[in-house]
Each structure stands twice: as C-alpha cells, then as structure tokens.
N, C-alpha and C. Protein backbone atom coordinates (compact mmCIF):
# COMPACT_ATOMS: atom_id res chain seq x y z
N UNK A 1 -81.41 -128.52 94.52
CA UNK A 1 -81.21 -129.11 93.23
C UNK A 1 -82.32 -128.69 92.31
N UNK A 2 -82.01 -128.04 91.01
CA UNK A 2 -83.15 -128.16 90.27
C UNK A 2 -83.38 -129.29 89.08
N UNK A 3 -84.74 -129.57 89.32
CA UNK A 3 -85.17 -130.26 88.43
C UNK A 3 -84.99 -129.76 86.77
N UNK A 4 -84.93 -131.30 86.62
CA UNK A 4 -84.85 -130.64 84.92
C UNK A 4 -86.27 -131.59 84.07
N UNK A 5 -86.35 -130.45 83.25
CA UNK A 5 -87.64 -131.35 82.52
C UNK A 5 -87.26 -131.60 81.07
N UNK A 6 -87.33 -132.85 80.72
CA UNK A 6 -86.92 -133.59 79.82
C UNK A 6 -88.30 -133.68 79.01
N UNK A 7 -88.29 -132.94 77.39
CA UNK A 7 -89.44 -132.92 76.88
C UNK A 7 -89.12 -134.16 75.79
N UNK A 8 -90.74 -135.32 75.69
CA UNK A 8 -90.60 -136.25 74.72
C UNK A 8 -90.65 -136.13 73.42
N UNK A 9 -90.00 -136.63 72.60
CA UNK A 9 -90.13 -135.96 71.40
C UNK A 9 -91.22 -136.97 70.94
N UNK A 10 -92.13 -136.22 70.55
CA UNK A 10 -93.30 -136.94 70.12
C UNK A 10 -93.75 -137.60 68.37
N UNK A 11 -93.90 -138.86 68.45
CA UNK A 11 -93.83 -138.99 67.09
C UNK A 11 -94.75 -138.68 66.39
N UNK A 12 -94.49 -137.78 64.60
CA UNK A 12 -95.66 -137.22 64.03
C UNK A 12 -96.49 -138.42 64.16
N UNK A 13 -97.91 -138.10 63.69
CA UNK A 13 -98.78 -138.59 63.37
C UNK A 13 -99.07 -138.67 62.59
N UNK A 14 -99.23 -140.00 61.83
CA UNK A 14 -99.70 -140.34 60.13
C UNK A 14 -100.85 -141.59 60.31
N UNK A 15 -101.44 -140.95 59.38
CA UNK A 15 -102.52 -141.84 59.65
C UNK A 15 -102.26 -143.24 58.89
N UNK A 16 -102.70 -144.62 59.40
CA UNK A 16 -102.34 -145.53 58.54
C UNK A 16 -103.83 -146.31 58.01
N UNK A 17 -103.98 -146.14 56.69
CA UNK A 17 -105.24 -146.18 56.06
C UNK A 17 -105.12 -147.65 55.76
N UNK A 18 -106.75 -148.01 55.00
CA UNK A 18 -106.76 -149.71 55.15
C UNK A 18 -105.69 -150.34 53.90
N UNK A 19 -105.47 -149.34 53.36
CA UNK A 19 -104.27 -150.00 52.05
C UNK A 19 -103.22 -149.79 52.80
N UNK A 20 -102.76 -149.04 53.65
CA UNK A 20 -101.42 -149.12 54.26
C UNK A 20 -101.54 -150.86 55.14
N UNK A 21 -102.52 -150.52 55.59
CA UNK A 21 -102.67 -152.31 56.97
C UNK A 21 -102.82 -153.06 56.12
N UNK A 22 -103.24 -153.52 54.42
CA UNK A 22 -103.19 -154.08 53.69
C UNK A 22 -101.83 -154.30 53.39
N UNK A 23 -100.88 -153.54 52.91
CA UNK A 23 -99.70 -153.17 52.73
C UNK A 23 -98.69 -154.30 54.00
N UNK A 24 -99.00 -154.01 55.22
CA UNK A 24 -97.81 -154.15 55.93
C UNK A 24 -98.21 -155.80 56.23
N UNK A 25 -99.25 -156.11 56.40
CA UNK A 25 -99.91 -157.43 56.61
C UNK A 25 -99.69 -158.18 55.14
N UNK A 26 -99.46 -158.20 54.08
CA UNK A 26 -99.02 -158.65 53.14
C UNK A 26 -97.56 -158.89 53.25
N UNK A 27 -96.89 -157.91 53.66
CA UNK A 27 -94.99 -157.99 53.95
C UNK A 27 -95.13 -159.04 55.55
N UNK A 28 -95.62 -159.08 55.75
CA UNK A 28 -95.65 -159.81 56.93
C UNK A 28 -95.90 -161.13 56.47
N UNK A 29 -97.20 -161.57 56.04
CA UNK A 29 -97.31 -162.52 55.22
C UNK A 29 -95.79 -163.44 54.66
N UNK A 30 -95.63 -162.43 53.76
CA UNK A 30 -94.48 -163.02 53.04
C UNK A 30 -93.56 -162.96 53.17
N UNK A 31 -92.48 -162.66 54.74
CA UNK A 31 -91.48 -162.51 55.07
C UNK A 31 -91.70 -164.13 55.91
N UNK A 32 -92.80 -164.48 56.71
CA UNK A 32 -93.16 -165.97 57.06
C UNK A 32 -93.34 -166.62 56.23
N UNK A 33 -93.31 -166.72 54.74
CA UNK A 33 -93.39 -167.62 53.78
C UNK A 33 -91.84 -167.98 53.28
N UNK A 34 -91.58 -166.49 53.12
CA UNK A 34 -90.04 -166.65 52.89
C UNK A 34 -89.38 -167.58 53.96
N UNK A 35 -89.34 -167.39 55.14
CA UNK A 35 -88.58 -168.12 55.77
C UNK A 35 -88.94 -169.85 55.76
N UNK A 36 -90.22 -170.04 55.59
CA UNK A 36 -90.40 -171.11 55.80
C UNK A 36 -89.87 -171.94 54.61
N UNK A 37 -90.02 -171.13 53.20
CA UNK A 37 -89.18 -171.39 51.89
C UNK A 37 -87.87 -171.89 52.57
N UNK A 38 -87.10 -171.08 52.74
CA UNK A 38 -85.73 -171.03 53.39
C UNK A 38 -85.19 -172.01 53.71
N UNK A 39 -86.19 -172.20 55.00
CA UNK A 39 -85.95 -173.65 56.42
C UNK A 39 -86.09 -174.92 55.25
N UNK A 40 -87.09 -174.85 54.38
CA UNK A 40 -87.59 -176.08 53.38
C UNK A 40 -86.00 -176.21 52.28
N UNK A 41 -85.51 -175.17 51.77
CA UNK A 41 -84.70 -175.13 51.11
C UNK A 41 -83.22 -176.01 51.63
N UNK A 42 -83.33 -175.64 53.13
CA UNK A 42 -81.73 -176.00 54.02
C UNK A 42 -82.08 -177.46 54.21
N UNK A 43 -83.33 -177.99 54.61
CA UNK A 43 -84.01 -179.04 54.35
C UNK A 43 -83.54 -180.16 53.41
N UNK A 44 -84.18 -179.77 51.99
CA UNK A 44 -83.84 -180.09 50.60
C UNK A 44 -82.04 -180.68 50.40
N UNK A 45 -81.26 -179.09 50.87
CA UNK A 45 -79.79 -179.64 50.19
C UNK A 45 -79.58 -180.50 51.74
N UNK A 46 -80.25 -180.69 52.67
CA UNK A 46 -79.13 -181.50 53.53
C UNK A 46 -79.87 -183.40 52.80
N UNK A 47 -80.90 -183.25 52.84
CA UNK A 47 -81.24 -184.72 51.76
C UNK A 47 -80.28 -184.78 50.67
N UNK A 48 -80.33 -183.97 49.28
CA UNK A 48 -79.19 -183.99 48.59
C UNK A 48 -78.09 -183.97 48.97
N UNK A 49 -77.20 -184.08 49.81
CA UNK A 49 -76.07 -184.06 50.35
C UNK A 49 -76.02 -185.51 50.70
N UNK A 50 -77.11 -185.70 51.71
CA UNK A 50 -77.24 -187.17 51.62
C UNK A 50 -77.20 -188.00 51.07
N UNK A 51 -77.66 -187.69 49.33
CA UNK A 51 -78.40 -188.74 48.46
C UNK A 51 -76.99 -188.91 48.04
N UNK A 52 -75.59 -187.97 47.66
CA UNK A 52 -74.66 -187.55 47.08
C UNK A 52 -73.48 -188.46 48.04
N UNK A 53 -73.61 -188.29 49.26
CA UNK A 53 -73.12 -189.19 49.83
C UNK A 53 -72.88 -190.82 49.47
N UNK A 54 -74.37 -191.31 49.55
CA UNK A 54 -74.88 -192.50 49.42
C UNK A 54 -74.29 -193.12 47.99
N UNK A 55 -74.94 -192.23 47.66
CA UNK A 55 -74.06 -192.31 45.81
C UNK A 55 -72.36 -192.34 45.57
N UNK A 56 -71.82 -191.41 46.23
CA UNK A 56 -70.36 -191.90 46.54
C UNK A 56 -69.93 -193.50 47.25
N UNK A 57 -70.53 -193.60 47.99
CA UNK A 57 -70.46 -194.85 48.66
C UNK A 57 -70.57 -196.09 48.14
N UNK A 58 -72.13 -196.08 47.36
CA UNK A 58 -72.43 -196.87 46.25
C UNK A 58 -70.73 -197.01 45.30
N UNK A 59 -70.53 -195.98 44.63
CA UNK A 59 -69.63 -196.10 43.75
C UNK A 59 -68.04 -196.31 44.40
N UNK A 60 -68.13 -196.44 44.97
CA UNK A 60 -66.42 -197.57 45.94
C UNK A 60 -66.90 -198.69 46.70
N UNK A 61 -68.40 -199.38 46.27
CA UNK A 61 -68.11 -200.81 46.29
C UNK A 61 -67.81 -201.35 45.32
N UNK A 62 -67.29 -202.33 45.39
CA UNK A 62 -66.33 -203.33 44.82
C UNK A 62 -66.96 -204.44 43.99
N UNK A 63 -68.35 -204.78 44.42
CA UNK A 63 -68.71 -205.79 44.02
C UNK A 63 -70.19 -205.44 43.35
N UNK A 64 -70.11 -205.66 42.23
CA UNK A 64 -71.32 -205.56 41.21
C UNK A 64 -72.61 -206.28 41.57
N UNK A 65 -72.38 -207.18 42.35
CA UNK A 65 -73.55 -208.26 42.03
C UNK A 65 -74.33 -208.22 43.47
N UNK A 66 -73.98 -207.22 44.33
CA UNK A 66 -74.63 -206.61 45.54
C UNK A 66 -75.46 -206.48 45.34
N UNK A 67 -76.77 -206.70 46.23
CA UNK A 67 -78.02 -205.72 46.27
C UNK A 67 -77.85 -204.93 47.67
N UNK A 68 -78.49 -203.83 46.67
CA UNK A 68 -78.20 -203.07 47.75
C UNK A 68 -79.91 -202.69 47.80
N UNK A 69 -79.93 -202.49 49.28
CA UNK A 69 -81.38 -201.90 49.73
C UNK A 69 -81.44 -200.56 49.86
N UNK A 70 -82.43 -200.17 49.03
CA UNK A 70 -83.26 -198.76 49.03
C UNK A 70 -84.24 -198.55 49.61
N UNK A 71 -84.09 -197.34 50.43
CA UNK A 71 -85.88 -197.46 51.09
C UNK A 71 -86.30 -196.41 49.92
N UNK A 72 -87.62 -196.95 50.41
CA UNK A 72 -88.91 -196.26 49.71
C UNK A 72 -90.15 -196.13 50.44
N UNK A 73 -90.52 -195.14 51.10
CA UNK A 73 -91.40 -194.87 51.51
C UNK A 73 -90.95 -195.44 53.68
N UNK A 74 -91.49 -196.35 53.76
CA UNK A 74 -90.82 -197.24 55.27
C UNK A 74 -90.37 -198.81 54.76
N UNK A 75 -90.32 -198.79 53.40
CA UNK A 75 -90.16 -200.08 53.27
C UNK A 75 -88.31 -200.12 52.31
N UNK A 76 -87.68 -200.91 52.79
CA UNK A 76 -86.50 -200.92 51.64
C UNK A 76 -86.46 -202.31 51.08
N UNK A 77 -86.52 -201.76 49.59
CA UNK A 77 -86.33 -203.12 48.18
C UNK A 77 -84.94 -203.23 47.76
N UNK A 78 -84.52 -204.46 47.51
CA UNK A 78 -83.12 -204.54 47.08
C UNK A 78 -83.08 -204.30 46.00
N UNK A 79 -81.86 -203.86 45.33
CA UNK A 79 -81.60 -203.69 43.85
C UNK A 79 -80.47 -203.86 43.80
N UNK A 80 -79.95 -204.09 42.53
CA UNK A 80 -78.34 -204.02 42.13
C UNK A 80 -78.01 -202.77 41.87
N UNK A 81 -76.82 -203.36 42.11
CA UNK A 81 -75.88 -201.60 42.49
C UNK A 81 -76.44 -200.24 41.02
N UNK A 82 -76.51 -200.88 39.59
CA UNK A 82 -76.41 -200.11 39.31
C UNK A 82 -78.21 -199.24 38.99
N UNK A 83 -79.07 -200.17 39.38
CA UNK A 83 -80.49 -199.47 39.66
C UNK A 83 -80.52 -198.59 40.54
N UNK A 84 -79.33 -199.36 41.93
CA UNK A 84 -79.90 -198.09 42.63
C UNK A 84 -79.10 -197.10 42.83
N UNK A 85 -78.10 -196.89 41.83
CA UNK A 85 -77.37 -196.08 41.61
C UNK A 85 -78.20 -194.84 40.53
N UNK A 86 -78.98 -195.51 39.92
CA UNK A 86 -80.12 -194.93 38.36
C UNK A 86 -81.26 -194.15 39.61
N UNK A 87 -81.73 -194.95 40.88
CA UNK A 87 -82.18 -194.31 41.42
C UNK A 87 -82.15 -193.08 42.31
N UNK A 88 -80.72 -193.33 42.97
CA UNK A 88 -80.29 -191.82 43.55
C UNK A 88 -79.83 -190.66 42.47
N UNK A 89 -79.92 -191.15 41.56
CA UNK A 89 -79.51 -189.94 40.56
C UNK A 89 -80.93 -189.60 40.33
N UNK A 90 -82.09 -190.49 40.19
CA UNK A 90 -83.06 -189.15 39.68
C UNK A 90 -83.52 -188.51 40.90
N UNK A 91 -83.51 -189.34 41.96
CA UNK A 91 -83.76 -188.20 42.99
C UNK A 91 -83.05 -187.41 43.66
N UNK A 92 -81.98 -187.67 43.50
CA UNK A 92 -81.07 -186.12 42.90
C UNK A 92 -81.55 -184.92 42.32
N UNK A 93 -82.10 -185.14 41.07
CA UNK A 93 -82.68 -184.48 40.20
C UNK A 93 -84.01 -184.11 40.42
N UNK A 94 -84.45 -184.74 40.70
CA UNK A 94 -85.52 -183.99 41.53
C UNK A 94 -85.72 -183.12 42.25
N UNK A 95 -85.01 -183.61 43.65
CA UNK A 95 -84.22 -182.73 44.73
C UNK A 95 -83.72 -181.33 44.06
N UNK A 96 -82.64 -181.62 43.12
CA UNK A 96 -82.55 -180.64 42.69
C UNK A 96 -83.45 -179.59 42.26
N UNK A 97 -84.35 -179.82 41.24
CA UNK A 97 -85.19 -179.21 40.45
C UNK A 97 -85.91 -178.65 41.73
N UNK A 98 -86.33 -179.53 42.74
CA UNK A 98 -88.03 -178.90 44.18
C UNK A 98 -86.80 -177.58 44.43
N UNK A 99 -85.34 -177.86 44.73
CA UNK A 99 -84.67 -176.17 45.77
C UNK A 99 -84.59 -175.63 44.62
N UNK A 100 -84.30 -175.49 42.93
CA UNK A 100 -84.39 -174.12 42.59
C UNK A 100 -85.80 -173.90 42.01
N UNK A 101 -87.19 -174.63 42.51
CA UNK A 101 -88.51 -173.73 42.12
C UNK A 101 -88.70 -173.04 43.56
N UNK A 102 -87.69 -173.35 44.80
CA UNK A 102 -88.05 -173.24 45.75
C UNK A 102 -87.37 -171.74 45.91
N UNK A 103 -86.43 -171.56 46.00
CA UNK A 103 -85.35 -170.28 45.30
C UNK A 103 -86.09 -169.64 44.51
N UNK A 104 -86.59 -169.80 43.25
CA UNK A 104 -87.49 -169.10 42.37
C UNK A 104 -88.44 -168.28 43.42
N UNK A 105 -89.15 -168.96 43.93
CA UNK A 105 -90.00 -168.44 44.72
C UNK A 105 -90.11 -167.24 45.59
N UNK A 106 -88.53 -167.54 46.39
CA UNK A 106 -87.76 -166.65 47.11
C UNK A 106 -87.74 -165.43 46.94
N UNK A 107 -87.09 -165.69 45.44
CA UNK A 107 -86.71 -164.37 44.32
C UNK A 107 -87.66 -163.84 44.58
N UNK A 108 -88.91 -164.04 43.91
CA UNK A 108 -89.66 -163.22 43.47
C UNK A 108 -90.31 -162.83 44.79
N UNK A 109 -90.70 -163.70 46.04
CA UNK A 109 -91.16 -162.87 47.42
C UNK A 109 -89.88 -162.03 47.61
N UNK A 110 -88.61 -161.54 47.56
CA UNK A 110 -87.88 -160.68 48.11
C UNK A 110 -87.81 -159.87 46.58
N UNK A 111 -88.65 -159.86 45.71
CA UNK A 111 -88.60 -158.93 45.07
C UNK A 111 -89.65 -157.92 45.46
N UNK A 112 -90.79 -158.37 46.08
CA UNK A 112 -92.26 -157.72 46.46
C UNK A 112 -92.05 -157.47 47.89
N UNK A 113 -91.34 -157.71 48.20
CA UNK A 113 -91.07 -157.93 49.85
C UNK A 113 -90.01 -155.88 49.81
N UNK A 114 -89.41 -155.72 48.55
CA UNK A 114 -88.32 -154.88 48.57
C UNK A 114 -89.55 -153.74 48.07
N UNK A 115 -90.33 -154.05 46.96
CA UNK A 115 -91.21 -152.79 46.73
C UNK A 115 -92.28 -152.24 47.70
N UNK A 116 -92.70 -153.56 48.40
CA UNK A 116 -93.33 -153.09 49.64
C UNK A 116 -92.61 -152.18 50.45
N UNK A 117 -91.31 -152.07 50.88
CA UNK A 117 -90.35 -151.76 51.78
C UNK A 117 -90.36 -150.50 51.56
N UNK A 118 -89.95 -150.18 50.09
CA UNK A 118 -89.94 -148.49 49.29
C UNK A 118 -91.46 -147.66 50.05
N UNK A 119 -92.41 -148.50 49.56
CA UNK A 119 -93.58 -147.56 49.44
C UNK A 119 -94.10 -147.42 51.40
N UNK A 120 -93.86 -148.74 51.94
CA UNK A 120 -94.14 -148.22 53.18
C UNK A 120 -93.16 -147.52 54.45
N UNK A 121 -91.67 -147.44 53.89
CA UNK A 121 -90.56 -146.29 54.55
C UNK A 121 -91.19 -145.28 53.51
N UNK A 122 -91.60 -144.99 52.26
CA UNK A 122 -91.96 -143.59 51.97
C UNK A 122 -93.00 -142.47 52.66
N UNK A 123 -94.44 -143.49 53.08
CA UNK A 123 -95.02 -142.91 53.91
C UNK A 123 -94.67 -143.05 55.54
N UNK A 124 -94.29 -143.72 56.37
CA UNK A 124 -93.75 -144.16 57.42
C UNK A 124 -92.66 -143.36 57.49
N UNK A 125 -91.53 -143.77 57.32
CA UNK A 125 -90.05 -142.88 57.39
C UNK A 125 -90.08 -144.06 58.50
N UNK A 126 -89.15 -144.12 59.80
CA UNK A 126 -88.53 -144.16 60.53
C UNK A 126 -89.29 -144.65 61.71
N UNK A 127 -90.63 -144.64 61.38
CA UNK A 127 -92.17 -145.18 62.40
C UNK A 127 -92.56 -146.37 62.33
N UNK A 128 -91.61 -146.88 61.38
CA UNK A 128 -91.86 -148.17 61.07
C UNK A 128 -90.48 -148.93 60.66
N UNK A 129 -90.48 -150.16 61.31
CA UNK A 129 -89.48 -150.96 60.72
C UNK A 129 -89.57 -152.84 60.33
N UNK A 130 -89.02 -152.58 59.13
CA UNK A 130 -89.85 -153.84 58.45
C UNK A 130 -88.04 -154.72 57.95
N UNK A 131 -87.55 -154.51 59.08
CA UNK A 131 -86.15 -155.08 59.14
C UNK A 131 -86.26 -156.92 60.06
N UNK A 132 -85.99 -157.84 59.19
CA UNK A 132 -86.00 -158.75 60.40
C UNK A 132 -85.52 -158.73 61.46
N UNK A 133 -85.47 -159.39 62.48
CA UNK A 133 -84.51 -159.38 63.72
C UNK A 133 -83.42 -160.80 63.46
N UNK A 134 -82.13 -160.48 63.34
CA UNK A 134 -81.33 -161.09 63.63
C UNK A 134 -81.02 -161.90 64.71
N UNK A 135 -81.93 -162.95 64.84
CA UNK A 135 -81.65 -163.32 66.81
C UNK A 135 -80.64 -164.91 66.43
C-alpha cells in the first residue's frame, strides 16, 4: 500500500497589532453588552405584558368602589380602581420608554459592532470569525 501524504494548508500569517487586539476586544465587549441589552429588553416587555394584563383585568371589574391592592416595592397599598388603573398606565409608560432607550442602545452597538466587522474581515479575511454562535 502506498502511503499518501496529505499536505496542511497552512494559514497566512498576519500579524495582529495592538489596534487590531484593541479592535476585536472592543467587538467582544459589545456583542456581551448587546446581549445582555437584549435578555433586559425580553425582560422589560414580559413586565409590560404583565402590567397590560392586569390593566385588562382591572377594566372588567364591575365594581367601582373596590380597592384594589398594588404592590410597591414588597409592600401592597390599596387604591380604587381608578388610581390604580392611573397607576399601571404610567408604568406602562415607563416600561415603555426604559425598552426603546434600551433598543436605542442596541442600534447604535450593532451599528459599531457592523463597522468593526468591515475593518477586521478586511485585514483578517477568513482567520477570523466574529459571527455569534447560534446554540
């Protein structure tokens, strides 16, 4: 039998200078910020969903002169229906307002996150991959 010799294809060599390790450690940085944005964001609308709930609920009771208990903090205060109806709406709005500065944020890390990407596949090529993993 003859052997066969299988030659490795060897990858060029590029040197990676301290602005490149600056470079990739910054995308790194902010691909863990991003996500943690993210997780905070899925966070956010499942409370609003909640609050939206509660608020539906509120509004198909029947009886006006209910108090209804709100927590606040570990403690819940009673109120009438329509305070604490005044109350899930602003924190609604709130809610709202924290996921789109939270989104904002996003934006603009997957805007720097994309120019990083250009400039380090330009010197890199194919030696590098700055793709998340889908797991």
């Amino acid at each position: 039998m003859a052997a066969t010799v299988k030659k490795t294809v060897s990858v060029e060599d590029v040197n990676v200078t301290f602005e490149d390790q600056k470079k990739i450690n910054t995308f790194a940085r902010n691909t863990n910020r991003m996500t943690e944005f993210k997780d905070e964001i899925e966070a956010k609308k499942k409370s609003l969903q909640n609050l939206q709930d509660a608020s539906d609920d509120l509004m198909m009771a029947e009886d006006d002169t209910l108090l209804v208990p709100y927590q606040i903090g570990d403690v819940f205060i009673s109120h009438i229906q329509e305070e604490t109806q005044e109350m899930l709406e602003a924190a609604k709005e709130l809610l709202q307002q924290e996921i789109k500065d939270l989104e904002g944020k996003v934006s603009k890390i997957q805007h720097l996150l994309g120019d990083l990407k250009v400039q380090l596949y330009a010197k890199f090529g194919n030696n590098i991959n700055l793709e998340a993993d889908e797991s």
